[in-house]
PDB file of N, CA and C in Angstrom:
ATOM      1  N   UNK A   1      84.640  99.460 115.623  1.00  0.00           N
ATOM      2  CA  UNK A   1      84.810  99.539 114.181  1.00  0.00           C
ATOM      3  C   UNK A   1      85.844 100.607 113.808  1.00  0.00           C
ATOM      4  N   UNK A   2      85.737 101.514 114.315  1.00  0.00           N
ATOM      5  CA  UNK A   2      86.836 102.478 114.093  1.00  0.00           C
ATOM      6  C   UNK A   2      88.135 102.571 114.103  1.00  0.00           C
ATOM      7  N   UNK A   3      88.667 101.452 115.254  1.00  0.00           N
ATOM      8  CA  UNK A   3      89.772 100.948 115.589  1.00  0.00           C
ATOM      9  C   UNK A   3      90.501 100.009 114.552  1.00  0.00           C
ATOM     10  N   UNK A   4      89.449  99.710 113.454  1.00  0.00           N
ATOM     11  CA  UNK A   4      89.566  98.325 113.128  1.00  0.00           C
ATOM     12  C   UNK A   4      89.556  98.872 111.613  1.00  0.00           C
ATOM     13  N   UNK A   5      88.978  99.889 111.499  1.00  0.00           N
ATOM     14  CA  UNK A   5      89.005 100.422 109.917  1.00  0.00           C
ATOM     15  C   UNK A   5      90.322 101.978 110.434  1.00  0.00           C
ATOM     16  N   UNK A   6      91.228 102.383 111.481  1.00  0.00           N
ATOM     17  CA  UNK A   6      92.326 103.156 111.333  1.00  0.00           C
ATOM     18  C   UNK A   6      93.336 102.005 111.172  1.00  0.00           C
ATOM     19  N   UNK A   7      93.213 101.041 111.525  1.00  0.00           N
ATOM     20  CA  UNK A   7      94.657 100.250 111.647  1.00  0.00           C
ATOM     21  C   UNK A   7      94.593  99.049 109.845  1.00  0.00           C
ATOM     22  N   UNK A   8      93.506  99.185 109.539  1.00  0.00           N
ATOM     23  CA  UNK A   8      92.969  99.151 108.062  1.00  0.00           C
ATOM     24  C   UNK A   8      93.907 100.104 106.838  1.00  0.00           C
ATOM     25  N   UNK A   9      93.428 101.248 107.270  1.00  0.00           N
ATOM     26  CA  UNK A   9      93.906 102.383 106.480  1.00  0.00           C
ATOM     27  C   UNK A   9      95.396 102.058 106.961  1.00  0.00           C
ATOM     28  N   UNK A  10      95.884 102.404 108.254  1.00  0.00           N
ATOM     29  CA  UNK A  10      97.289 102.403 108.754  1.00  0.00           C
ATOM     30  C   UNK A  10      98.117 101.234 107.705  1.00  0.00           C
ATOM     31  N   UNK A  11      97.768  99.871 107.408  1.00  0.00           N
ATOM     32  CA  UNK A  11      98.116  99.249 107.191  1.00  0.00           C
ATOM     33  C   UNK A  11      98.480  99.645 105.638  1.00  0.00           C
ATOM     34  N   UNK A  12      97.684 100.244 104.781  1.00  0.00           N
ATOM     35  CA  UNK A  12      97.525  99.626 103.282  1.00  0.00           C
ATOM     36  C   UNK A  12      97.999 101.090 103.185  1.00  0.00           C
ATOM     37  N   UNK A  13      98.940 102.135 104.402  1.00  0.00           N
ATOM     38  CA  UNK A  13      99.498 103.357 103.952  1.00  0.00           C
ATOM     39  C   UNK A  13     100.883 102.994 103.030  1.00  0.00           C
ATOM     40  N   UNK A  14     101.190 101.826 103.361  1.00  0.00           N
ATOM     41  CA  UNK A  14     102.423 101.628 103.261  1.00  0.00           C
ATOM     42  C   UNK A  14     102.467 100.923 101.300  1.00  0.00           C
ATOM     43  N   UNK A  15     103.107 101.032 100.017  1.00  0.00           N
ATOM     44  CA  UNK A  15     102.758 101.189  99.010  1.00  0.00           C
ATOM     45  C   UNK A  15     103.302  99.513  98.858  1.00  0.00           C
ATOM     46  N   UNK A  16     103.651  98.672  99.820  1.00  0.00           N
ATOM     47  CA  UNK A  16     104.214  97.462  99.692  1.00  0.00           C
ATOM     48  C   UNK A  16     103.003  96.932  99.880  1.00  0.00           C
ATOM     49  N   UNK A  17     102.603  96.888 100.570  1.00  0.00           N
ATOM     50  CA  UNK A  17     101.395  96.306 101.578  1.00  0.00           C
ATOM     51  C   UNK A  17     100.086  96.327 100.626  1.00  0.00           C
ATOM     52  N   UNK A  18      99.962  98.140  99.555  1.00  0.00           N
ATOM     53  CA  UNK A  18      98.742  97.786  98.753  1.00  0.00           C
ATOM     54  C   UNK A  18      98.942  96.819  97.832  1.00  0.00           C
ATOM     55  N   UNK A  19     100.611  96.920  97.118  1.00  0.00           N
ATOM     56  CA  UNK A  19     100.635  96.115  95.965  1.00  0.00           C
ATOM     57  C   UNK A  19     100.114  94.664  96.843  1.00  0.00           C
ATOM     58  N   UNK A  20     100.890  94.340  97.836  1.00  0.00           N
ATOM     59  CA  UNK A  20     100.559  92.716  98.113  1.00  0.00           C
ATOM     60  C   UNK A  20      99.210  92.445  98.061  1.00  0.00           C
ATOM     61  N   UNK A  21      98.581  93.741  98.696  1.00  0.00           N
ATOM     62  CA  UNK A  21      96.762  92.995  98.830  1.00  0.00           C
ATOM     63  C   UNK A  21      96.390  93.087  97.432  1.00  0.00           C
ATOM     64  N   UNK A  22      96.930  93.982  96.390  1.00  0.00           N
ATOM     65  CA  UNK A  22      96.387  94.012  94.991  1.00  0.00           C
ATOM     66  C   UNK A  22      96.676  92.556  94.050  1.00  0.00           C
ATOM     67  N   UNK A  23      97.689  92.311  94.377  1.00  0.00           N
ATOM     68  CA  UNK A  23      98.409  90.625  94.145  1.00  0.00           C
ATOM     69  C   UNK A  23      97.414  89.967  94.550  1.00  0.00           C
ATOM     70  N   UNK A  24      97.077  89.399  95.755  1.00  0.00           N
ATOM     71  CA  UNK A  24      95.804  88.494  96.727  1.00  0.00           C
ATOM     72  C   UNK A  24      94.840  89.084  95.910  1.00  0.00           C
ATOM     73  N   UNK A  25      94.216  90.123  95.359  1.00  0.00           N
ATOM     74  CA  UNK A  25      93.061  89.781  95.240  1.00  0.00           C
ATOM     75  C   UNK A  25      92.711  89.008  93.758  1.00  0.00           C
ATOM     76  N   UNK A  26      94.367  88.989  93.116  1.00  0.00           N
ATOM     77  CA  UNK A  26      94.004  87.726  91.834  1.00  0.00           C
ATOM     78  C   UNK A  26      94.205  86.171  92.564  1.00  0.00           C
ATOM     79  N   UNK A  27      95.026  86.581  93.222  1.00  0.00           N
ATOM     80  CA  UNK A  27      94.781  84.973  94.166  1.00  0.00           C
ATOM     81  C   UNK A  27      95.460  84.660  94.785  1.00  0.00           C
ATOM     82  N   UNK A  28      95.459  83.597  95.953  1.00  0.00           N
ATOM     83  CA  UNK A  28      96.104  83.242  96.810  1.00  0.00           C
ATOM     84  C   UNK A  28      97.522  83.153  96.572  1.00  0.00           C
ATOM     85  N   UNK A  29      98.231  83.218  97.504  1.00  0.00           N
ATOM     86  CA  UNK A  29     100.220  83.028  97.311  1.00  0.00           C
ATOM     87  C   UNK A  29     100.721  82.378  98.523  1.00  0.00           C
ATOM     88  N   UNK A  30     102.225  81.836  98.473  1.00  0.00           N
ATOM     89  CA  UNK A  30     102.439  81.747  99.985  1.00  0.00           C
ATOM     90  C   UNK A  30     103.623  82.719 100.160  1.00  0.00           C
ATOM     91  N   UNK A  31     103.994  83.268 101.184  1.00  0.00           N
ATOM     92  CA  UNK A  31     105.187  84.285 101.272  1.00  0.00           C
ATOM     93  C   UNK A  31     106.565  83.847 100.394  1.00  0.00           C
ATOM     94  N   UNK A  32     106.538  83.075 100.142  1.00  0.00           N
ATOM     95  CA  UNK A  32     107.840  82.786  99.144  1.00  0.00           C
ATOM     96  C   UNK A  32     107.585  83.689  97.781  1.00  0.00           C
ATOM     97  N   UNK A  33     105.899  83.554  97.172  1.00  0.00           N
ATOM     98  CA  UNK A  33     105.444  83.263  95.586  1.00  0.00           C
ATOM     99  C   UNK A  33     105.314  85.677  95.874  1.00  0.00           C
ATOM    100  N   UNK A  34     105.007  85.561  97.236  1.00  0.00           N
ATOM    101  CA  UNK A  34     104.964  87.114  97.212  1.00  0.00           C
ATOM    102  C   UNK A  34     106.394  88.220  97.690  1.00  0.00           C
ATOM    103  N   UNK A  35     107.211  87.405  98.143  1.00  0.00           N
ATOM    104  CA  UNK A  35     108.649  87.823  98.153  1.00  0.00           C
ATOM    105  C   UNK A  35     109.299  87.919  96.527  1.00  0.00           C
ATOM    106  N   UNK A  36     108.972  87.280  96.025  1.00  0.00           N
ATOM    107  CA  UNK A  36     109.526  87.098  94.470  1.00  0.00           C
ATOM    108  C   UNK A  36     109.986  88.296  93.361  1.00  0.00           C
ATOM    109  N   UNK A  37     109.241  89.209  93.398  1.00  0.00           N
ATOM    110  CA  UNK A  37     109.572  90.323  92.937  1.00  0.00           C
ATOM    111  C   UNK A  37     110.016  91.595  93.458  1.00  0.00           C
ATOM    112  N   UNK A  38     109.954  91.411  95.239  1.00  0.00           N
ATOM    113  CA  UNK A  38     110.637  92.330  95.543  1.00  0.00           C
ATOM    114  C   UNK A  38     112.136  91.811  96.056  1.00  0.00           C
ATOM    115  N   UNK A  39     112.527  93.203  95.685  1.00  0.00           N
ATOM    116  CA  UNK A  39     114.234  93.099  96.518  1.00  0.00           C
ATOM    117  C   UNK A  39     114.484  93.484  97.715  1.00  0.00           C
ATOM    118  N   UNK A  40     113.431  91.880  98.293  1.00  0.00           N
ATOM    119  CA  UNK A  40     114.008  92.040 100.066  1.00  0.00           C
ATOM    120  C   UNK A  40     113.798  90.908 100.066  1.00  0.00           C
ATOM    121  N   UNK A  41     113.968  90.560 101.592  1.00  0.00           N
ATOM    122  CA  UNK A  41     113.819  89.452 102.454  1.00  0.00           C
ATOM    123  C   UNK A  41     112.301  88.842 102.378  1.00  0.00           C
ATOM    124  N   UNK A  42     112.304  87.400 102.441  1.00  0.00           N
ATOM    125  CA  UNK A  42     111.898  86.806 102.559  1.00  0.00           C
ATOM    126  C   UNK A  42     110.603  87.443 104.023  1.00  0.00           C
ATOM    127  N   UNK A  43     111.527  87.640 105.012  1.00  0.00           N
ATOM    128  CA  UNK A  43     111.316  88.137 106.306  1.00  0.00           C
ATOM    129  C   UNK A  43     110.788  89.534 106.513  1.00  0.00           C
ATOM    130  N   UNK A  44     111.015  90.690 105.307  1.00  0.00           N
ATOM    131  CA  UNK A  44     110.957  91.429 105.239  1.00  0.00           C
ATOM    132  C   UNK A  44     109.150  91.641 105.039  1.00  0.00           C
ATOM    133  N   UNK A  45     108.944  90.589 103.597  1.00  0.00           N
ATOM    134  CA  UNK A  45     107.398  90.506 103.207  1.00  0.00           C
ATOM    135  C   UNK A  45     106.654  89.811 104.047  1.00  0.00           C
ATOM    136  N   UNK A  46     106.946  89.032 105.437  1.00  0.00           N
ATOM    137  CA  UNK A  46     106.497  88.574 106.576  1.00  0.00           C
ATOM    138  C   UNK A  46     106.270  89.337 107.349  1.00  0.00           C
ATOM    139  N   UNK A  47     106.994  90.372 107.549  1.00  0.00           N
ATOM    140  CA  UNK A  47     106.388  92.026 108.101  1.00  0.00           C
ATOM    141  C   UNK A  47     105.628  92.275 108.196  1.00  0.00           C
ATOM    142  N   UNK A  48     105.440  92.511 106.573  1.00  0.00           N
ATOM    143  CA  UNK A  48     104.412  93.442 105.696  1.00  0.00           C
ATOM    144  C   UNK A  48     103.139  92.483 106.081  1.00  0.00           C
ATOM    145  N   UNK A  49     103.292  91.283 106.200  1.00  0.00           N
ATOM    146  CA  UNK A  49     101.978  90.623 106.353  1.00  0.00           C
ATOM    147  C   UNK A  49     101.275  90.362 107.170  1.00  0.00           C
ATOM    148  N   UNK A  50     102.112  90.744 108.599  1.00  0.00           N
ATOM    149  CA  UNK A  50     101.749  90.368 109.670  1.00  0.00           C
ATOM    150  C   UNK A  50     101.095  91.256 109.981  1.00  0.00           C
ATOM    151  N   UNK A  51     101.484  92.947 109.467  1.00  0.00           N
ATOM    152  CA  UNK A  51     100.880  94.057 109.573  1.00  0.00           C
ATOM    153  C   UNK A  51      99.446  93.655 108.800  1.00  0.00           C
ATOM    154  N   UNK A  52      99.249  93.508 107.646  1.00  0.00           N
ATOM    155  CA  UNK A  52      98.095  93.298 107.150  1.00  0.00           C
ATOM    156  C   UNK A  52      97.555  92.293 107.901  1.00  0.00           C
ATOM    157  N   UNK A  53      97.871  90.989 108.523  1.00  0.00           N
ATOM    158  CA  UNK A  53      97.267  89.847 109.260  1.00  0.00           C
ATOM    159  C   UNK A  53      96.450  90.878 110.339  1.00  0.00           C
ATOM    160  N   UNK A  54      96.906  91.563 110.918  1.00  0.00           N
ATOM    161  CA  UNK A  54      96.959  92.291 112.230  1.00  0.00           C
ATOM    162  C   UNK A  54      95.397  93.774 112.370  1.00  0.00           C
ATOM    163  N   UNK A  55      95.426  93.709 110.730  1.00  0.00           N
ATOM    164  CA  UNK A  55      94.649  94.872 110.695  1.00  0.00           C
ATOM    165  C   UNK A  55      93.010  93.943 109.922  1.00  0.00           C
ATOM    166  N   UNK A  56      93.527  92.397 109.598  1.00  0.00           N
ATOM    167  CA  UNK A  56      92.558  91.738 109.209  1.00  0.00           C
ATOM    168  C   UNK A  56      92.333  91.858 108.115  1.00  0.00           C
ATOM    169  N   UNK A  57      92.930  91.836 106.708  1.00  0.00           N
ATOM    170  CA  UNK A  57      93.165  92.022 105.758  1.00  0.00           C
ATOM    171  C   UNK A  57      93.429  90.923 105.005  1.00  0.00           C
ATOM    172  N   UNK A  58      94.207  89.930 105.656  1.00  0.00           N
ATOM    173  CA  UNK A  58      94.752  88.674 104.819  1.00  0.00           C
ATOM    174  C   UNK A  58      94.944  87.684 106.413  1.00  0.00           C
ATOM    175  N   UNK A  59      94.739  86.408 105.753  1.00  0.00           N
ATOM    176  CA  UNK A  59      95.100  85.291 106.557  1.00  0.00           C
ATOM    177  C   UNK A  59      95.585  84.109 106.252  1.00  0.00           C
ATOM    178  N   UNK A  60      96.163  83.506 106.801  1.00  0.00           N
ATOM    179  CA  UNK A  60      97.534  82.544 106.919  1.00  0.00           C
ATOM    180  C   UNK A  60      96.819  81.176 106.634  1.00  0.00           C
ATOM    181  N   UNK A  61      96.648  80.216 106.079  1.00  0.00           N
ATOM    182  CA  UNK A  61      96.150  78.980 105.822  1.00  0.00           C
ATOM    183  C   UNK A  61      96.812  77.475 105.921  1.00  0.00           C
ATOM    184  N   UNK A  62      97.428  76.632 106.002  1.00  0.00           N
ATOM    185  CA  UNK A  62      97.925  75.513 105.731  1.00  0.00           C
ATOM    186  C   UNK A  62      97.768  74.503 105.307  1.00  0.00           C
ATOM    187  N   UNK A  63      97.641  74.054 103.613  1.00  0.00           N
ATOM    188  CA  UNK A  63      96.891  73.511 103.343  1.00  0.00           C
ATOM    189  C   UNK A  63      97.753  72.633 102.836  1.00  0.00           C
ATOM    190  N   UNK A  64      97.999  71.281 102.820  1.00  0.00           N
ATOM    191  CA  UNK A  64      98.971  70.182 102.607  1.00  0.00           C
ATOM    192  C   UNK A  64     100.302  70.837 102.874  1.00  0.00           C
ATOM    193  N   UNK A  65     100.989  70.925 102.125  1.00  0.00           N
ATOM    194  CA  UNK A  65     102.274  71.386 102.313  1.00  0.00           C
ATOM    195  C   UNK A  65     102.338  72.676 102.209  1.00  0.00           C
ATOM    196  N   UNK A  66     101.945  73.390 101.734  1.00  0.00           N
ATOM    197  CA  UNK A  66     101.558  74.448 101.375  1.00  0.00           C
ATOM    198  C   UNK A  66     101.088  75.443 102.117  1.00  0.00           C
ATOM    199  N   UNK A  67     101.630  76.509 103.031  1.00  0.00           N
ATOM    200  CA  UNK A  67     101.314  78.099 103.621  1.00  0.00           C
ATOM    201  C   UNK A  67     100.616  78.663 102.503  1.00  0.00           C
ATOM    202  N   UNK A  68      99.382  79.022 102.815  1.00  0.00           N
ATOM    203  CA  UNK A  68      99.195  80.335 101.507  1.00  0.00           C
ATOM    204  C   UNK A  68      98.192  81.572 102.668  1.00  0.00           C
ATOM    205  N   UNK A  69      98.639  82.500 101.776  1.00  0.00           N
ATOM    206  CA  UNK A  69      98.348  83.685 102.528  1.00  0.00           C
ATOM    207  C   UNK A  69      97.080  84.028 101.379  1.00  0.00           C
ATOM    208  N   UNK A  70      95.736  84.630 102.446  1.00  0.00           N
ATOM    209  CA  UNK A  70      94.381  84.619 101.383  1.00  0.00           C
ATOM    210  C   UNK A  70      93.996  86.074 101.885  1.00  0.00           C
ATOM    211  N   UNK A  71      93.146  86.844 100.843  1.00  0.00           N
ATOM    212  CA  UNK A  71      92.850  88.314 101.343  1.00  0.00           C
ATOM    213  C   UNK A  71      91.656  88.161 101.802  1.00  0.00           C
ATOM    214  N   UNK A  72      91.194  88.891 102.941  1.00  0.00           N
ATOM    215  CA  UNK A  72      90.119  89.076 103.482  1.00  0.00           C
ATOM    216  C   UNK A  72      88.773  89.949 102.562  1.00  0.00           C
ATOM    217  N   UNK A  73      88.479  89.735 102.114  1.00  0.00           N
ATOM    218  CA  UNK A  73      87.460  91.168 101.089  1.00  0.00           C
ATOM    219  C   UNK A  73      87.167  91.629 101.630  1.00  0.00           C
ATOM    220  N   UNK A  74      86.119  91.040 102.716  1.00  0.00           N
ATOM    221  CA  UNK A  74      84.987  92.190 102.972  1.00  0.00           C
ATOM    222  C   UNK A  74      85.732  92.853 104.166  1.00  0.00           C
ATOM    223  N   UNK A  75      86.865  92.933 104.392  1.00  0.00           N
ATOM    224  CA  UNK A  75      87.259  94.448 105.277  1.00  0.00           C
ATOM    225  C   UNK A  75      87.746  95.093 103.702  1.00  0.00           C
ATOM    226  N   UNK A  76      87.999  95.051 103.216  1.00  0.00           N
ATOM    227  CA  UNK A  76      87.453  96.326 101.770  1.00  0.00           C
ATOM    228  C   UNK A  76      86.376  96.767 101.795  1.00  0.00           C
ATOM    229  N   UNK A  77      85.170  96.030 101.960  1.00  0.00           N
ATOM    230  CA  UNK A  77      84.009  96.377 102.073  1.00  0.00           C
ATOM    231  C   UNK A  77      83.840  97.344 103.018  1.00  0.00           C
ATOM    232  N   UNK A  78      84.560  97.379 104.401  1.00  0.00           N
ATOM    233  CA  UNK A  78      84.036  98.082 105.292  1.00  0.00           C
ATOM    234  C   UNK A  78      84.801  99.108 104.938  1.00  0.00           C
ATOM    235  N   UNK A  79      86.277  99.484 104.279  1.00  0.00           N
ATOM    236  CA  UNK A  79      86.519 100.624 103.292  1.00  0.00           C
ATOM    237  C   UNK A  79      85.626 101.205 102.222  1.00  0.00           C
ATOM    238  N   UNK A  80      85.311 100.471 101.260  1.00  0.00           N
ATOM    239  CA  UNK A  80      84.229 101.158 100.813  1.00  0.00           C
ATOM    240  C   UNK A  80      83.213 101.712 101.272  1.00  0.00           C
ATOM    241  N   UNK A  81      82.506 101.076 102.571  1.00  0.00           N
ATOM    242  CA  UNK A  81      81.009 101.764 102.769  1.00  0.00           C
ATOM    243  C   UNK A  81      81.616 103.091 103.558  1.00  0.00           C
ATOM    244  N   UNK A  82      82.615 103.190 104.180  1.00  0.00           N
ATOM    245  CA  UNK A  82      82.900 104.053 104.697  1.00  0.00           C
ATOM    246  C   UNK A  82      83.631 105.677 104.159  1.00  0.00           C
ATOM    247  N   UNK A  83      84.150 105.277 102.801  1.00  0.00           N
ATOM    248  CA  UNK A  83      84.438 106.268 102.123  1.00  0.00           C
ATOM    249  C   UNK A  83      82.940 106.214 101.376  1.00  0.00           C
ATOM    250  N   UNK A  84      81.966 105.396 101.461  1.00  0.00           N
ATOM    251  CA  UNK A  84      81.413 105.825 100.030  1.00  0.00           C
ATOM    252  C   UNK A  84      80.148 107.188 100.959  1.00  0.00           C
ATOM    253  N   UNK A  85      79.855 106.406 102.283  1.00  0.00           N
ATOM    254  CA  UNK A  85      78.959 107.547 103.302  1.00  0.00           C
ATOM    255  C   UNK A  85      79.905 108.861 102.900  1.00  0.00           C
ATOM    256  N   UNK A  86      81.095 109.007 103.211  1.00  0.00           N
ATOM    257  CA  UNK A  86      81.470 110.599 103.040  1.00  0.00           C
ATOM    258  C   UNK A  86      81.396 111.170 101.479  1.00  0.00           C
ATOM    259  N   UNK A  87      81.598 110.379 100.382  1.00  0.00           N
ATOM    260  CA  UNK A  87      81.556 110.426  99.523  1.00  0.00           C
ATOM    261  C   UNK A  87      80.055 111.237  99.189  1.00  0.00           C
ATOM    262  N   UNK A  88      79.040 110.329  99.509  1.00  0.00           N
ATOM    263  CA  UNK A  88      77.545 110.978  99.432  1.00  0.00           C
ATOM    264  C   UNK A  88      77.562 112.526 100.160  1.00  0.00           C
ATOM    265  N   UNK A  89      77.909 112.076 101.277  1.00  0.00           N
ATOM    266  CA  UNK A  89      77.502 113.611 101.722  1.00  0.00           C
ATOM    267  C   UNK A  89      78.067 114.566 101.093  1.00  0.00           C
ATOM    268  N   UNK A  90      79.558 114.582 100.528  1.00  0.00           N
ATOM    269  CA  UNK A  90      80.083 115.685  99.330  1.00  0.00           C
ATOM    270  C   UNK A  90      79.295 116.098  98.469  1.00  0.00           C
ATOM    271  N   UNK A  91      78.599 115.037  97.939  1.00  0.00           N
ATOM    272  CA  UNK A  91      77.952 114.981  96.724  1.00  0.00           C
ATOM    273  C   UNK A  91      76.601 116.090  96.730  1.00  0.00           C
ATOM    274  N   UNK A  92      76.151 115.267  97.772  1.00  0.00           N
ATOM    275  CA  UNK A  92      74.944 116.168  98.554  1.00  0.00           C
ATOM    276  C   UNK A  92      75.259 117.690  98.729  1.00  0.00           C
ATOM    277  N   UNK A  93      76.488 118.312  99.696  1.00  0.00           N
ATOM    278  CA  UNK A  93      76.765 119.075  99.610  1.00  0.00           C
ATOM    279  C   UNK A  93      77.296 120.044  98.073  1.00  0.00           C
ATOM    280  N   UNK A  94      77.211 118.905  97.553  1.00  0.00           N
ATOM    281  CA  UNK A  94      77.985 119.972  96.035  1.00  0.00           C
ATOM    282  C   UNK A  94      77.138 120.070  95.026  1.00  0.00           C
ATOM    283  N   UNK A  95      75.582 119.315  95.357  1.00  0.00           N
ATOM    284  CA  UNK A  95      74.273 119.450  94.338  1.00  0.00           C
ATOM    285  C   UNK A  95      74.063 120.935  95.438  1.00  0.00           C
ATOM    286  N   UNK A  96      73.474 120.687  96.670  1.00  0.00           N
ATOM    287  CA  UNK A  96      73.149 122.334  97.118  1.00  0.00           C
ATOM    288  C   UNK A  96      73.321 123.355  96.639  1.00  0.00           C
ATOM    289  N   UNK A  97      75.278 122.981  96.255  1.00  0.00           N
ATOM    290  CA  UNK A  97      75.503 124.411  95.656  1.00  0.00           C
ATOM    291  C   UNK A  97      75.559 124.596  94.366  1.00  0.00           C
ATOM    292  N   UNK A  98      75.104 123.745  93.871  1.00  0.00           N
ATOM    293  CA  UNK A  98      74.847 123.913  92.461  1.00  0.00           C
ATOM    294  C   UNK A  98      73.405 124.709  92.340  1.00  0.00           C
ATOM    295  N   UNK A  99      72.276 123.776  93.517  1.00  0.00           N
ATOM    296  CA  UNK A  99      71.419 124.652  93.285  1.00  0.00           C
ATOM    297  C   UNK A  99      71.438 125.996  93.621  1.00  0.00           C
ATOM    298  N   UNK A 100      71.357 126.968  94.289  1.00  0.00           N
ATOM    299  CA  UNK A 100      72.180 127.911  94.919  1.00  0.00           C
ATOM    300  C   UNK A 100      72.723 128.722  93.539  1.00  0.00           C
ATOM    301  N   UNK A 101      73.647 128.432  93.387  1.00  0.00           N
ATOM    302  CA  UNK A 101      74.342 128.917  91.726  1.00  0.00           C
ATOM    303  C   UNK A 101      73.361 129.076  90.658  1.00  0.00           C
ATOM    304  N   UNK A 102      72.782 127.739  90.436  1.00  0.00           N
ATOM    305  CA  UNK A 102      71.679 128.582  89.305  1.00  0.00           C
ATOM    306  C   UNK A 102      70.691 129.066  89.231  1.00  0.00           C
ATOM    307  N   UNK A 103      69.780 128.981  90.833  1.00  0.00           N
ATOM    308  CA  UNK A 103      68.966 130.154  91.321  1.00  0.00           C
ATOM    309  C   UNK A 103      69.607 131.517  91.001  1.00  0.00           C
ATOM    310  N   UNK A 104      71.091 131.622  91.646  1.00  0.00           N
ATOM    311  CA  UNK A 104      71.717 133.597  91.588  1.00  0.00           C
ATOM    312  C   UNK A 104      71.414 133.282  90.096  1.00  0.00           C
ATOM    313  N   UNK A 105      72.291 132.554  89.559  1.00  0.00           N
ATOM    314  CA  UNK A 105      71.923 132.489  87.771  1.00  0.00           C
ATOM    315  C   UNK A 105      70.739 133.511  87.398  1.00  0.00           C
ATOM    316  N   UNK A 106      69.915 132.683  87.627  1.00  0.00           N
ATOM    317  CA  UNK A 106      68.492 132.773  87.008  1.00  0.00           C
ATOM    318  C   UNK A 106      68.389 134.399  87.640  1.00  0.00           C
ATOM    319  N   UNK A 107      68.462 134.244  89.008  1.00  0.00           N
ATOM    320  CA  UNK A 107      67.991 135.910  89.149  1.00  0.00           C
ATOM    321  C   UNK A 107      69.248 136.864  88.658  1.00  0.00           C
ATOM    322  N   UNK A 108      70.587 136.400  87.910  1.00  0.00           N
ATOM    323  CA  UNK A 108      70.856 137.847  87.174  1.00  0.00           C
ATOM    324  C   UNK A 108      70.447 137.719  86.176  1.00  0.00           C
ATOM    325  N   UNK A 109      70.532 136.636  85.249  1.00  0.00           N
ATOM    326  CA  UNK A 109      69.485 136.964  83.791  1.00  0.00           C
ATOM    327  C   UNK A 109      68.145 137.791  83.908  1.00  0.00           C
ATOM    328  N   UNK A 110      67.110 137.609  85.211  1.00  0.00           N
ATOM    329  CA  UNK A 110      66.373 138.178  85.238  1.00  0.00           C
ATOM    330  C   UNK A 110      66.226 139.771  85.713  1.00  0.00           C
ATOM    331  N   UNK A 111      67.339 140.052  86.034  1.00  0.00           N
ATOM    332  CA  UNK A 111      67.616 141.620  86.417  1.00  0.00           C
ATOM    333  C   UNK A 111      68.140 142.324  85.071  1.00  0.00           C
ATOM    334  N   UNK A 112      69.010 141.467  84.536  1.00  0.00           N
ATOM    335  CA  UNK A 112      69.388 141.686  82.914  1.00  0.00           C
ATOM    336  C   UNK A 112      68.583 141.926  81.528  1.00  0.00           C
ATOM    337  N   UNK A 113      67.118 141.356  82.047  1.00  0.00           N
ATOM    338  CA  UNK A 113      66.397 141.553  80.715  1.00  0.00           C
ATOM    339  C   UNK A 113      65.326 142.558  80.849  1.00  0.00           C
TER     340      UNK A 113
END
């Protein structure tokens, strides 16, 4: 899993690669309909996809005439659960010190009165 959620991250470092998966997730395209607004190659956004193909992110389909490239979700999913575990433990760690803080609190008001 680890291998599979760095080359995840590795992939979607690149700011081409998020827009494309942000594109896919309103809906399917084929590399022509996602070359369209950028100013490159055709070949260029075949790159970009193969990298995302590669990290399992999006996949290649053929459906009548038609190539369309589709996003994978649930390896998002395995981004989310994985930021959201570190996420908790911050959290966890940053109620502690809250408690902590308004215990001293409480005991200088109480040295104060």
């Amino acid at each position: 899993m680890e291998e599979r959620l760095s080359k995840v991250f590795a992939a979607l470092a690149d700011p081409t690669r998020r827009d494309l998966v942000a594109r896919l997730a309103t809906a399917d395209a084929t590399v022509g309909e996602l070359a369209a607004p950028y100013d490159v190659s055709v070949q260029a956004i075949s790159k970009h996809l193969k990298v995302l193909e590669d990290a399992g992110l999006v996949t290649k389909a053929k459906v009548a005439q038609r190539r369309s490239v589709h996003l994978e979700a649930e390896v998002l999913d395995l981004m989310t659960a994985w930021i959201e575990r570190y996420r908790q433990r911050a959290e966890q760690r940053y109620q502690r010190l809250d408690a902590v803080l308004a215990r001293m609190n409480e005991e200088q008001e109480g040295k104060a009165s």
